[in-house]
N, C-alpha and C. Protein backbone atom coordinates (compact mmCIF):
# COMPACT_ATOMS: atom_id res chain seq x y z
N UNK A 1 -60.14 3.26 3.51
CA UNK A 1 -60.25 3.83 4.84
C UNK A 1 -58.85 4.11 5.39
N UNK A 2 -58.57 5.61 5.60
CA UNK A 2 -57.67 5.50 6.18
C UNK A 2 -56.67 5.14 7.81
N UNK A 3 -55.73 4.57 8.33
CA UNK A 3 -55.93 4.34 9.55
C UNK A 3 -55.26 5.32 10.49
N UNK A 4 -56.04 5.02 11.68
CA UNK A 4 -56.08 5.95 12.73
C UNK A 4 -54.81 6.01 13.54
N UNK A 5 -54.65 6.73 14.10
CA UNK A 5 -53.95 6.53 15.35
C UNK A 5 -54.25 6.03 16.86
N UNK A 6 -53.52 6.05 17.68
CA UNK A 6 -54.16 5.50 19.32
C UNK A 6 -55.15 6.50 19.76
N UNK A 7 -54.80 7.49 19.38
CA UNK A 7 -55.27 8.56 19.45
C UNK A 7 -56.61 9.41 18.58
N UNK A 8 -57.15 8.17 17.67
CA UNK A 8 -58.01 9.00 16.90
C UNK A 8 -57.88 9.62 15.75
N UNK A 9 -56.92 10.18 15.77
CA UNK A 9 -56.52 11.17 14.42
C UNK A 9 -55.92 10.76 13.50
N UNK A 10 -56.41 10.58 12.30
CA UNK A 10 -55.88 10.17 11.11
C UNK A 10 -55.08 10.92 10.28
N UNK A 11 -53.97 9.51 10.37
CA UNK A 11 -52.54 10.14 10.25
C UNK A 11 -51.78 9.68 11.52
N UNK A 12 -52.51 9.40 12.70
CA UNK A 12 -51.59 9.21 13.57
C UNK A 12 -51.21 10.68 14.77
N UNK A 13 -50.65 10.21 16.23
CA UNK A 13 -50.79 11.71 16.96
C UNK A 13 -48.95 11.71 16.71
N UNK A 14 -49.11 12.90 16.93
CA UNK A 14 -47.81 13.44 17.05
C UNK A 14 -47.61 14.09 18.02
N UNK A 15 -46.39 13.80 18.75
CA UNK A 15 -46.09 14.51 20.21
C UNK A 15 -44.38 14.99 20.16
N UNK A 16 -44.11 16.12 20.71
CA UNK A 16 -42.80 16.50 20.79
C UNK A 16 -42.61 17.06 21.94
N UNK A 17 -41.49 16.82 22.46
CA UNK A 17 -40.78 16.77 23.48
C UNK A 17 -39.74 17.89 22.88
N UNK A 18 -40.03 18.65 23.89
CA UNK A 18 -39.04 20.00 24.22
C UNK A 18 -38.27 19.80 25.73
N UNK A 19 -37.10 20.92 25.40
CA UNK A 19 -35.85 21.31 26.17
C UNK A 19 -35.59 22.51 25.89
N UNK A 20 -35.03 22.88 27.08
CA UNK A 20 -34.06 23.99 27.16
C UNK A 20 -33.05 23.69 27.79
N UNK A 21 -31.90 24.65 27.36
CA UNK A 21 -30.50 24.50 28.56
C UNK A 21 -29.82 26.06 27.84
N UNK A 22 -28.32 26.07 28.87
CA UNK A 22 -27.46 26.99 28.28
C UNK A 22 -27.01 26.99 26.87
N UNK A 23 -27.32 28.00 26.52
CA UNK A 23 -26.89 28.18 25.03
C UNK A 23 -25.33 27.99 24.79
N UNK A 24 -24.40 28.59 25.96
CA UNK A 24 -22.98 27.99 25.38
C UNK A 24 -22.74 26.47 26.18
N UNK A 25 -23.72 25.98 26.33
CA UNK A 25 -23.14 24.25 26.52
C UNK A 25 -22.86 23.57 25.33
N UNK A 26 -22.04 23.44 24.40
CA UNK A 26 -22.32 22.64 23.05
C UNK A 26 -21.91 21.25 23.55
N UNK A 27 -21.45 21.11 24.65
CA UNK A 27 -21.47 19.98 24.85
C UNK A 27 -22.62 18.92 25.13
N UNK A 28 -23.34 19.44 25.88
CA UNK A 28 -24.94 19.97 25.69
C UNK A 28 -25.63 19.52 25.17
N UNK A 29 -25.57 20.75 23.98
CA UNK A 29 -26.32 20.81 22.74
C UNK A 29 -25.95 20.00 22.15
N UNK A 30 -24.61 19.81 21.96
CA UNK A 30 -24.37 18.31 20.69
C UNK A 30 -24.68 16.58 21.12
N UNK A 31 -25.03 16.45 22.47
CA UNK A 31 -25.63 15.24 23.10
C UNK A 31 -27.04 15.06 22.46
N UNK A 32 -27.93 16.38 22.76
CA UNK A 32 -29.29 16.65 22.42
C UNK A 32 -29.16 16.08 21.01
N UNK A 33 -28.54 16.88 20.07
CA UNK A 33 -28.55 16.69 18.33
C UNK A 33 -27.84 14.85 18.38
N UNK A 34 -27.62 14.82 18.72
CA UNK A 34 -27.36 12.88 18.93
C UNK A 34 -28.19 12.32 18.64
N UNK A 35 -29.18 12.35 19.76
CA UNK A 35 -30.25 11.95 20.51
C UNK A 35 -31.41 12.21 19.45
N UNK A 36 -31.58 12.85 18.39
CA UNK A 36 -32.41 13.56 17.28
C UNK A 36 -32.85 14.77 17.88
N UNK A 37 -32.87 15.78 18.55
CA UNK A 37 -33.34 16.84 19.08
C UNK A 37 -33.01 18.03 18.11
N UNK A 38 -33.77 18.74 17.43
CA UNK A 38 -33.17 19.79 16.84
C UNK A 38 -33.26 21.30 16.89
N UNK A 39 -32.04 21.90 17.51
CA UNK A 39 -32.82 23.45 17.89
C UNK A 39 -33.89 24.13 17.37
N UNK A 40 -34.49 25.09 18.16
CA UNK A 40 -35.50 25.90 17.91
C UNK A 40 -35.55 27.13 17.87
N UNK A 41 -34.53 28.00 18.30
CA UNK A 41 -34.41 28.97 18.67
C UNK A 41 -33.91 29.43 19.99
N UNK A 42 -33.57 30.40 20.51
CA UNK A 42 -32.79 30.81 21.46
C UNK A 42 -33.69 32.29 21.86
N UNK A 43 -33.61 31.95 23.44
CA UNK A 43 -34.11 33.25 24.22
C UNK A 43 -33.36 33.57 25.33
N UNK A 44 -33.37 35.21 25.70
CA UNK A 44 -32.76 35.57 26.74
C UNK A 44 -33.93 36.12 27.73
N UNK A 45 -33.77 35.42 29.64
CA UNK A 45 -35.03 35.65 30.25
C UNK A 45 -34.54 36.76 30.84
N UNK A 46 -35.27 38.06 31.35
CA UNK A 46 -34.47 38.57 32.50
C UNK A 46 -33.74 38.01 33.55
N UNK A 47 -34.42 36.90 33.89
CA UNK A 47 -33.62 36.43 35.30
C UNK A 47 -32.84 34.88 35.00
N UNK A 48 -32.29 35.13 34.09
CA UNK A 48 -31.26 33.90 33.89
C UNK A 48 -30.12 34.90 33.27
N UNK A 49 -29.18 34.76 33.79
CA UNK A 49 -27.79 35.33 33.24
C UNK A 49 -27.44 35.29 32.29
N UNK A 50 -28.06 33.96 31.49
CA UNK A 50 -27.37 33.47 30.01
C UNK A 50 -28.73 33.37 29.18
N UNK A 51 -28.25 33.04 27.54
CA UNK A 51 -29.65 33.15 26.95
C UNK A 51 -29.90 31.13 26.94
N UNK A 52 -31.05 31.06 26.64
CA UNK A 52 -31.44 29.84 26.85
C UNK A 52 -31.95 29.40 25.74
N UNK A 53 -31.20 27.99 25.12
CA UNK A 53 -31.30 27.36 23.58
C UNK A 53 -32.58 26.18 23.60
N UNK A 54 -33.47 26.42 22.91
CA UNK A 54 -34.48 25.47 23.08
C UNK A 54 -34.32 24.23 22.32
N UNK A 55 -34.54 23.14 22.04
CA UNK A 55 -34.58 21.93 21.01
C UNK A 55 -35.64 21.35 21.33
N UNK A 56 -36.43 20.63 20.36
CA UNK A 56 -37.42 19.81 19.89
C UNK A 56 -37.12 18.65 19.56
N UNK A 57 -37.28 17.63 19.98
CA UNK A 57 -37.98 15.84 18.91
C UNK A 57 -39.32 15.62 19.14
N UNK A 58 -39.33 15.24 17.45
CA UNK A 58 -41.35 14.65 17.55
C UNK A 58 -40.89 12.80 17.70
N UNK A 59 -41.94 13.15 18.61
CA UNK A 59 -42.07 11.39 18.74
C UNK A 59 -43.65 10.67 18.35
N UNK A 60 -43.32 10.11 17.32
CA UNK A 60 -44.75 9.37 16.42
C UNK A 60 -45.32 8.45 17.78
């Protein structure tokens, strides 16, 4: 039998936690990548001046 998670799902749930910020913060960005966060890609909105760097951590 395999075991569950708190959640039911076997295997366990998986949850990730997203961010955004300024793409030229590497100061930033390299706190995030510390922290385990790992980019995702990068978007530019119309109404933000700068483009905006996303990062991800899954948390078991």
């Amino acid at each position: 039998m395999k075991s569950r998670g708190i959640c039911g799902i076997s295997g366990g749930c998986r949850t990730r936690c997203r961010t955004g910020s300024h793409q030229a913060n590497l100061r930033l960005k390299n706190w995030y990548v510390t922290l385990g966060f790992v980019p995702s890609g990068s978007r530019n909105f119309d109404h933000r001046p700068f483009e905006v760097q996303f990062m991800g951590f899954e948390i078991f």
